[in-house]
Structures are given as C-alpha cells and as structure tokens.
C-alpha atoms as a PDB file:
ATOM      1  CA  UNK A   1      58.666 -89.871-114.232  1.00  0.00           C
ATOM      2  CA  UNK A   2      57.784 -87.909-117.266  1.00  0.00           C
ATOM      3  CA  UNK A   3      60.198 -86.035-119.267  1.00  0.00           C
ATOM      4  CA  UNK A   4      60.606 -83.656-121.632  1.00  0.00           C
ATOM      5  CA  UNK A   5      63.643 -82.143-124.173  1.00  0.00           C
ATOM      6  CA  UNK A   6      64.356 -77.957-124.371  1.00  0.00           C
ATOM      7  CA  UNK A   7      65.101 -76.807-127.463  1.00  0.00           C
ATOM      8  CA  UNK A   8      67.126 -74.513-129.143  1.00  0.00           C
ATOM      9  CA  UNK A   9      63.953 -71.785-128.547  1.00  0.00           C
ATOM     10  CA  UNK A  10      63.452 -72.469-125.291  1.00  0.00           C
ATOM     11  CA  UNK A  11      60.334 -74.820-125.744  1.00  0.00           C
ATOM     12  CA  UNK A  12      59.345 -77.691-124.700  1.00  0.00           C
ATOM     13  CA  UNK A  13      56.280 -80.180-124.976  1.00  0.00           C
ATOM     14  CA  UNK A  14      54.395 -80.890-121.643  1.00  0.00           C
ATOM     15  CA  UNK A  15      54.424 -84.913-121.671  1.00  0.00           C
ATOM     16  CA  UNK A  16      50.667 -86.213-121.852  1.00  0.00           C
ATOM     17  CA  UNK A  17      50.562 -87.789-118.676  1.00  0.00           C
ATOM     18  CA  UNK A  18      51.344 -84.401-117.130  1.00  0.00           C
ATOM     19  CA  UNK A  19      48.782 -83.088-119.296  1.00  0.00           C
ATOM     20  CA  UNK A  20      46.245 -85.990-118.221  1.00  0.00           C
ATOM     21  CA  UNK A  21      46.873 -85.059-114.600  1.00  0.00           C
ATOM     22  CA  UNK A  22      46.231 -81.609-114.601  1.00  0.00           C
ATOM     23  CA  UNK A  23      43.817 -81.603-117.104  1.00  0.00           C
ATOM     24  CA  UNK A  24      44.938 -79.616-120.098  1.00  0.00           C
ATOM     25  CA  UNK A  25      43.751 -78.280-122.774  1.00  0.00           C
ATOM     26  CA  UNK A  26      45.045 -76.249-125.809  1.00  0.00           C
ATOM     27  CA  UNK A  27      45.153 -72.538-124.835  1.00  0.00           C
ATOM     28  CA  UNK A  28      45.231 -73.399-120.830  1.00  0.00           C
ATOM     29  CA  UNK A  29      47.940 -71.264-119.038  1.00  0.00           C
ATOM     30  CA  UNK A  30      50.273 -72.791-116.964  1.00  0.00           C
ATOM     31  CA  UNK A  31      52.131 -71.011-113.834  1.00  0.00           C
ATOM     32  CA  UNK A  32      55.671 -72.042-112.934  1.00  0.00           C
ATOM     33  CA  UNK A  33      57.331 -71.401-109.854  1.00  0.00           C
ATOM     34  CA  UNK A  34      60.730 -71.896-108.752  1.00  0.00           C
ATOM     35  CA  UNK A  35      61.275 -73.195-105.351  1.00  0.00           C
ATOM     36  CA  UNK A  36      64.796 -73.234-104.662  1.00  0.00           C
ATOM     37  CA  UNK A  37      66.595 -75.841-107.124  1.00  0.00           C
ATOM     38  CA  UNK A  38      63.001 -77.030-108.512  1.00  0.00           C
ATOM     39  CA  UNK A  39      60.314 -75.557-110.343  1.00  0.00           C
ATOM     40  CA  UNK A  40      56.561 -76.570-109.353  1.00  0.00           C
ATOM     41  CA  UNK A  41      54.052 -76.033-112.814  1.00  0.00           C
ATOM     42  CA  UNK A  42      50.256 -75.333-111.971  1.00  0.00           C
ATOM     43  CA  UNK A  43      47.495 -74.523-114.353  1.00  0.00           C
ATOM     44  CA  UNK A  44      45.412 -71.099-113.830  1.00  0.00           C
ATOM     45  CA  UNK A  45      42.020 -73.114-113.691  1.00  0.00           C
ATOM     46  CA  UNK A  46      40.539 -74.073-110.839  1.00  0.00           C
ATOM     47  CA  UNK A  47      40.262 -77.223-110.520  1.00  0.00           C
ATOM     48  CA  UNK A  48      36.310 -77.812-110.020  1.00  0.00           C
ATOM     49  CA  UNK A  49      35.969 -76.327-113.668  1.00  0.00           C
ATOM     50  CA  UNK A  50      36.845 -79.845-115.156  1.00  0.00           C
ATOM     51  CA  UNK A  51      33.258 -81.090-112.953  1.00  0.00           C
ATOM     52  CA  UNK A  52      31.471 -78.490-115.381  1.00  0.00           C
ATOM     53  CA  UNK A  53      28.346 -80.191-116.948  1.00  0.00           C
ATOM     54  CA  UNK A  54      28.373 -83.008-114.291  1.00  0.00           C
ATOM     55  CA  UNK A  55      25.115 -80.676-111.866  1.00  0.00           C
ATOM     56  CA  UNK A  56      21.901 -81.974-113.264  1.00  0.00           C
ATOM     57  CA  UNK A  57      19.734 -79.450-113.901  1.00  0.00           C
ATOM     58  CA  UNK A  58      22.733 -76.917-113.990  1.00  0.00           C
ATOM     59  CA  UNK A  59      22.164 -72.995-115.828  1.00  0.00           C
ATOM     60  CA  UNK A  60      25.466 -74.212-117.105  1.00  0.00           C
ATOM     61  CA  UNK A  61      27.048 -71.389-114.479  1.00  0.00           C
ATOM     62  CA  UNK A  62      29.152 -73.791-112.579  1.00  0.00           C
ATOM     63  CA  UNK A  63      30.805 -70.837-110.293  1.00  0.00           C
ATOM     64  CA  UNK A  64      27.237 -68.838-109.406  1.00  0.00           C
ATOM     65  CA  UNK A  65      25.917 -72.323-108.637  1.00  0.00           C
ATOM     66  CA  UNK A  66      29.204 -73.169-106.144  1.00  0.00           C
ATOM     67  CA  UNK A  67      28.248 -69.985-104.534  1.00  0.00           C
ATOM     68  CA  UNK A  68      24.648 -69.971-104.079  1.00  0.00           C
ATOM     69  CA  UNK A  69      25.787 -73.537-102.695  1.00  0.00           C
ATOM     70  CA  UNK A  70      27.542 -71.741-100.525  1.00  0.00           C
ATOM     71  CA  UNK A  71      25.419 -69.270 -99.172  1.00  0.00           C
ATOM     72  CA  UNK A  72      22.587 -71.763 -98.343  1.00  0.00           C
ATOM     73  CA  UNK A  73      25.093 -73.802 -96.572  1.00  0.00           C
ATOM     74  CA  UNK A  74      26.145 -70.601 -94.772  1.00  0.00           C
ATOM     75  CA  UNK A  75      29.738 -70.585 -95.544  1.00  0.00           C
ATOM     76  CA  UNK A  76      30.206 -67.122 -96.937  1.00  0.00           C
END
C-alpha cells in the first residue's frame, strides 16, 4: 500500500503509483472526502478524458463526439 509523510505545512506528495492509477498530471485537482475514519481522494476529470486522441478521425472534441454518440444511439 502506498504511503506518504505530512509535513510541517501540511503537504504531502501523492506516491506515483497513486498517481499512475488515477492518471495525474501536474495541475490536476484532486477531491478528498472523508467517510467516517477514512478519507477517499478522486480527481475532478472524468475519466474517459485520458482516451482523448485514441477516435480516429476525431475533431479532437472528445466530449461533443461522446454525445453525438449518444444521441445516435438514442440515449439522451
């Protein structure tokens, strides 16, 4: 299990394999939310962003593609 040290600020470093797993990049936010005695950390991004690039063909719009998608498939 991954782990990190606080320091005297209050900071910490988010250990890479966290990072690896949820994709991370400088300037990313991350959400953390306490549930009970634990805290659960999220990213902001959604996390079909990281497929970005991967449509052939794509106007490089990766969320007005997944809608039209969606519209044609009749699930709006």
């Amino acid at each position: 299990m991954p782990t990190s040290t606080l320091t005297s600020k209050g900071q910490t470093t988010v250990p890479k394999k966290v990072r690896e797993v949820l994709d991370l990049e400088e300037g990313d936010k991350l959400t953390w939310e306490i549930r009970g005695g634990k805290v659960a950390v999220t990213t902001d991004r959604p996390a079909f962003y990281r497929w970005e690039g991967v449509i052939k063909n794509s106007s490089g719009d990766v969320v007005k593609e997944m809608e039209e998608a969606r519209k044609r498939r009749g699930r709006v």
